[in-house]
Structures are given as C-alpha cells and as structure tokens.
Protein backbone atom coordinates (compact mmCIF):
# COMPACT_ATOMS: atom_id res chain seq x y z
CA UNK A 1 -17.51 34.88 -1.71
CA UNK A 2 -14.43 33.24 -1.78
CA UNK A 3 -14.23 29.93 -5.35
CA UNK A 4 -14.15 27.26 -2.85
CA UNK A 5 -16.86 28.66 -0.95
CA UNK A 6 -19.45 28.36 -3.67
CA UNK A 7 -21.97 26.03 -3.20
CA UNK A 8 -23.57 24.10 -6.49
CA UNK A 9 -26.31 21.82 -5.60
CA UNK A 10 -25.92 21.58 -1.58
CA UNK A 11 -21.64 20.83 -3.24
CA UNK A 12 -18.86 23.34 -2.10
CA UNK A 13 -15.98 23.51 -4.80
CA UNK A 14 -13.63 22.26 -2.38
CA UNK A 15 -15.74 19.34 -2.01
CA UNK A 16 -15.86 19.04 -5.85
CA UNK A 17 -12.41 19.17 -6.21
CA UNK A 18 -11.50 16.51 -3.75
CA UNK A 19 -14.13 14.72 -5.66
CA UNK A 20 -12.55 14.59 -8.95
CA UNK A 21 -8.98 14.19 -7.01
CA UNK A 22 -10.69 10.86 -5.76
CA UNK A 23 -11.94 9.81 -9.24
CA UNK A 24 -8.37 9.90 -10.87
CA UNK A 25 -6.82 8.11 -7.83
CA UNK A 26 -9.46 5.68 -7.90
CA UNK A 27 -8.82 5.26 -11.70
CA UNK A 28 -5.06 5.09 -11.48
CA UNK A 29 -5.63 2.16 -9.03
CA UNK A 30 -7.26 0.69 -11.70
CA UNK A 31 -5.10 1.21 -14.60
CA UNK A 32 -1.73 1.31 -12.66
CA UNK A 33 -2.78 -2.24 -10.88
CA UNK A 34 -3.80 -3.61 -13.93
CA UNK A 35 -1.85 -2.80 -16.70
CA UNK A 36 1.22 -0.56 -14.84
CA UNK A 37 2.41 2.67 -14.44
CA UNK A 38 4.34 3.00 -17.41
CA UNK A 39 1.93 1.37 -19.61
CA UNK A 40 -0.48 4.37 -18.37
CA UNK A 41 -1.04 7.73 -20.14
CA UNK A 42 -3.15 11.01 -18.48
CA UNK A 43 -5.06 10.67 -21.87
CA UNK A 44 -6.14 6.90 -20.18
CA UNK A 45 -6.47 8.24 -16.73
CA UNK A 46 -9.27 10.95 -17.79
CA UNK A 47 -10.77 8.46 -20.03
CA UNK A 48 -11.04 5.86 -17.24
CA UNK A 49 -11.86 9.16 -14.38
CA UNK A 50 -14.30 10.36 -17.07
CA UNK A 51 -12.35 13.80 -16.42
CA UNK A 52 -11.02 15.90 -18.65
CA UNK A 53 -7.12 16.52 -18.74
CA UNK A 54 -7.54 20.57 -17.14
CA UNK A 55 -8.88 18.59 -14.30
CA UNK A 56 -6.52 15.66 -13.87
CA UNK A 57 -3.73 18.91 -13.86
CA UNK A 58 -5.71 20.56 -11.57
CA UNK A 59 -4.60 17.81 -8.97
CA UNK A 60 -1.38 16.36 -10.36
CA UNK A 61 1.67 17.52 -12.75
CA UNK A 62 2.16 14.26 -13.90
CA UNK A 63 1.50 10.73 -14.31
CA UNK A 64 4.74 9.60 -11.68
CA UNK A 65 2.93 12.37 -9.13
CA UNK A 66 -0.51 10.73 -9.61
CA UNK A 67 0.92 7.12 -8.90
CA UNK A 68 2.42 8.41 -5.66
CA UNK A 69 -0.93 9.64 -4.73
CA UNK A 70 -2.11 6.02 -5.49
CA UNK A 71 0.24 4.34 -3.72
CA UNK A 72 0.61 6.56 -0.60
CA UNK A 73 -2.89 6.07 -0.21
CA UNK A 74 -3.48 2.27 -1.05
CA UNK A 75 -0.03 1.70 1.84
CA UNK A 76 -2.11 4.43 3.99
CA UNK A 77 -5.38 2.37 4.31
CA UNK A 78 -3.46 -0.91 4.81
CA UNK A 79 -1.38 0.76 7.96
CA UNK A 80 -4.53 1.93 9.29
CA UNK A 81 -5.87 -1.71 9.48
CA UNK A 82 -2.52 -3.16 10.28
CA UNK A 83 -1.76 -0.86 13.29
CA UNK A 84 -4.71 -3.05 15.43
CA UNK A 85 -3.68 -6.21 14.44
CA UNK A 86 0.23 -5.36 15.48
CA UNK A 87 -1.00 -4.28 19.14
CA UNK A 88 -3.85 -7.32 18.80
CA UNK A 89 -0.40 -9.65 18.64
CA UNK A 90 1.54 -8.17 21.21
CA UNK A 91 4.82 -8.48 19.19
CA UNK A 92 4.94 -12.05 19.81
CA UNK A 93 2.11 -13.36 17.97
CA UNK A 94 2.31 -11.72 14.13
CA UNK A 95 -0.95 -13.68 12.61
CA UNK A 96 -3.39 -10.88 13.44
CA UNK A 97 -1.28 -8.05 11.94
CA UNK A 98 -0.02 -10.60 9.63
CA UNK A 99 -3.95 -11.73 8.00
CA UNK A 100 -4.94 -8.10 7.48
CA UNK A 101 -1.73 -6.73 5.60
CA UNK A 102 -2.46 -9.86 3.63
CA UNK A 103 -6.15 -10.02 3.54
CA UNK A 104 -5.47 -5.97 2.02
CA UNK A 105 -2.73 -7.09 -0.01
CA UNK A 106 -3.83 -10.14 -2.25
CA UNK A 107 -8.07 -9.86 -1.82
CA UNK A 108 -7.13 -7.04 -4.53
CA UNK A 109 -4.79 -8.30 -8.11
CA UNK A 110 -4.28 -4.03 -8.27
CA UNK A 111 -3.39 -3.92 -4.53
CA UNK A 112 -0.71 -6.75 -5.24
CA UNK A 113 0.23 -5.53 -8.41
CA UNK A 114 0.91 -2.14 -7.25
CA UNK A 115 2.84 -3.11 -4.28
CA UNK A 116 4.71 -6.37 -5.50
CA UNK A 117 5.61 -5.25 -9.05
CA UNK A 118 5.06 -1.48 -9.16
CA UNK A 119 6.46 -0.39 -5.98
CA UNK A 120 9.58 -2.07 -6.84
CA UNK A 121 10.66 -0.39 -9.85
CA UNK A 122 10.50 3.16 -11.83
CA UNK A 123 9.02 6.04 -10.33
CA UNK A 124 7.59 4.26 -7.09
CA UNK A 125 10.45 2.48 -6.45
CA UNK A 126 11.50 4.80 -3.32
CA UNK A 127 7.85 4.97 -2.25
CA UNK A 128 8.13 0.58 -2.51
CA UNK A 129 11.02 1.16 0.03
CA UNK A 130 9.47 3.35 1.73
CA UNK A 131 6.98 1.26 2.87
CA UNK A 132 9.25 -1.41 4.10
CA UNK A 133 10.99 0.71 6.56
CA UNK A 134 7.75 2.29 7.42
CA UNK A 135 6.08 -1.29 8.32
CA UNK A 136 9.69 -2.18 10.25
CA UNK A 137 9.05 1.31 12.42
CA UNK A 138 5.62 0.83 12.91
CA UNK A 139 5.73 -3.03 14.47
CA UNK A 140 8.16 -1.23 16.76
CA UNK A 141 6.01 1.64 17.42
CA UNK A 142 3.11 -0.91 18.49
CA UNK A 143 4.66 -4.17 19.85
CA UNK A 144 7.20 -4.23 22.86
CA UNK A 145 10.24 -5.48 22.40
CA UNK A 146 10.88 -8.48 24.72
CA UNK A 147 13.14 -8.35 28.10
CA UNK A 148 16.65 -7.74 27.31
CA UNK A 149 16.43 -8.25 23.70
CA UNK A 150 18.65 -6.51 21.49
CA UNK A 151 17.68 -4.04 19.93
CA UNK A 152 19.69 -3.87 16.54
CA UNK A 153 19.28 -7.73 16.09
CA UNK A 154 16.00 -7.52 16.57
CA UNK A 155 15.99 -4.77 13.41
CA UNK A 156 17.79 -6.63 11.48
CA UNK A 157 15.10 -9.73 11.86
CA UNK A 158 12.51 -7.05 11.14
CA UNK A 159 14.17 -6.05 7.52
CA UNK A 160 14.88 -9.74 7.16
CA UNK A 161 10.91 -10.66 7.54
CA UNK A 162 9.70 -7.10 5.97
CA UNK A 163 11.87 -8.64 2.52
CA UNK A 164 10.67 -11.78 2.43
CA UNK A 165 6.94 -10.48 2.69
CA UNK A 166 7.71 -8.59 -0.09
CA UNK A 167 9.19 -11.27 -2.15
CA UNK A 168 6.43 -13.49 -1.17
CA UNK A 169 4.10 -10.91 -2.39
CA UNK A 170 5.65 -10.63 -5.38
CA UNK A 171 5.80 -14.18 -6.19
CA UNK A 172 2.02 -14.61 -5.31
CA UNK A 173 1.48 -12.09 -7.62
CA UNK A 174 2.65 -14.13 -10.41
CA UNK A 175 1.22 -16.96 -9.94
CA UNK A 176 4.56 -19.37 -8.63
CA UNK A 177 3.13 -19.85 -5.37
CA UNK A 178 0.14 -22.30 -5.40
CA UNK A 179 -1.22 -21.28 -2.06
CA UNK A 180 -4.46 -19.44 -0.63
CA UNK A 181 -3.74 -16.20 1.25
CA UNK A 182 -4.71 -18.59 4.19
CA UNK A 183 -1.78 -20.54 3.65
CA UNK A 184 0.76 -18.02 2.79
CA UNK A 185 -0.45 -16.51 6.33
CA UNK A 186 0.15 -19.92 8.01
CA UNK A 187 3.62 -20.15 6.37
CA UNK A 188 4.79 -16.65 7.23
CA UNK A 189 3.92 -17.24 10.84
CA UNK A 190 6.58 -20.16 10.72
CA UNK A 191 8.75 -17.87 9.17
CA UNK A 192 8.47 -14.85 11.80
CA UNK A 193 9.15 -17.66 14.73
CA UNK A 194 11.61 -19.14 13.19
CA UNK A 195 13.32 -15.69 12.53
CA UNK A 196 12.77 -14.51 16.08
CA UNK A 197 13.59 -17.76 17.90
C-alpha cells in the first residue's frame, strides 16, 4: 500500500499532510499579518503551527515560499467572493464588488496588513503586483465594457482605480484615514464614477 494511502484513525496521509500544510499557512497569516514577513522565523512558524520544523520543510523550502502560499491564498479567497459582486454590478455599478473586496480586506488587521504593507515590499512584492493586474483582468473578465468605449482608456482608468485602492488600503491600515470600511466604500464609489465619467 502505497504512504499516502495509509489510513490512521479513519485519516489518509495525504489528508494529514494537507492538514499540517493548512496549519503553517494558517499560522503565517497570523504572524506575517501581525508582526511581518521579515520579522518571522520557521523556528516562530512551527511554534505558532505547533509543528515541528521536518514538517514545515515537508511543505515549504523557505520562509519567502511559505508567505507566497499565504498570500496566494488570502488574494484567492477574496477573488472568489469578488467575482459575484463584479457581475452583481454590471461594470457600471462597483459598490457590490467594491463592499466585499473591502469587507475581506479591512474586517481582518492580517488581511490588510498582508496586502497593504506586505504585498508591497520584499519577497511578496511581485505577488502585491500581481494582484493588481489580476483584479484589473478580472473586472474585465466579468463586467462588459460599455458601447463604443475604448478599450485602452478604459485600462488605464482600471490601473488608475486598482492604485488608489491600494493606497487607500494602505493608508487605512495605518490608521490616517478616520473612516469606517462603510465610508471608505461610499468614497471609492465617487472615485470609480468620477474616474469613468
């Protein structure tokens, strides 16, 4: 019988391992969103997984690879509730898509941490940018473009609004906005019509 077909306590070890994959993302969300990624040793990863080190290198070679696995799937669950809310709005109205992201975003100090401060510099800096261009190609994937728009204004508008989210995120983040999330949504709606007036 094939390693990962063993079965421990109704448990396959392929189920084990994804297991213990989970606990070490679910503790680098924790310690990358709180304290950041460079801040953050595997010794402090285990400790917070309650894993020992063969295991955390059982799933990752290294701290950077471990906070890609964070962030791809923190950015991964937001799209998946974002995708509704851009089809919801029709690419007119961007509230729906707009509250979730947000909702997602701030609700969670790690969430914002990780994508206002961490995604924007050292090893997820490309995975920050990343994401930008991903939201831009997804609110064109789901939302029609209006009649006889053009198409690389329209782009442009989107990169425009996707970096001022992301400064806006950021600025939430530390505290120089004195706004609820309701508010910031509110704001940003202004900002998207005036952008695409």
């Amino acid at each position: 019988m094939p390693e990962t077909a063993r079965v421990y306590g109704g448990v396959t070890a392929t189920e084990r391992r994804d297991e213990r994959r989970q606990k070490l993302i679910d503790a680098g969300l924790e310690l990358f969103g709180t304290r950041g990624v460079a801040a953050v040793g595997i010794v402090d990863i285990c400790a917070e997984a309650k894993l020992t080190k063969r295991y955390f290198y059982e799933n990752f070679a290294s701290i950077d690879e471990l906070a890609a696995a964070v962030f791809q799937q923190v950015t991964d669950r937001l799209v998946e509730q974002v995708i509704p809310g851009i089809i919801a709005g029709g690419g007119q109205d961007p509230r729906p898509a707009l509250t979730v992201y947000l909702r997602g975003a701030l609700s969670d100090p790690r969430v914002a941490r990780l994508l206002a401060v961490e995604g924007r510099t050292g090893a997820l800096a490309p995975y920050g940018d990343g994401f930008a261009t991903r939201a831009v190609e997804l609110w064109f994937e789901f939302s029609p473009a209006p009649e006889g728009s053009d198409d690389a204004a329209l782009r442009l508008r989107a990169y425009a609004f996707a970096g001022a989210l992301t400064q806006v995120g950021l600025a939430w983040h530390e505290g120089v906005l004195d706004l609820s999330v309701d508010q910031v949504i509110d704001e940003l709606v202004d900002v998207f019509h005036a952008l695409t007036a």
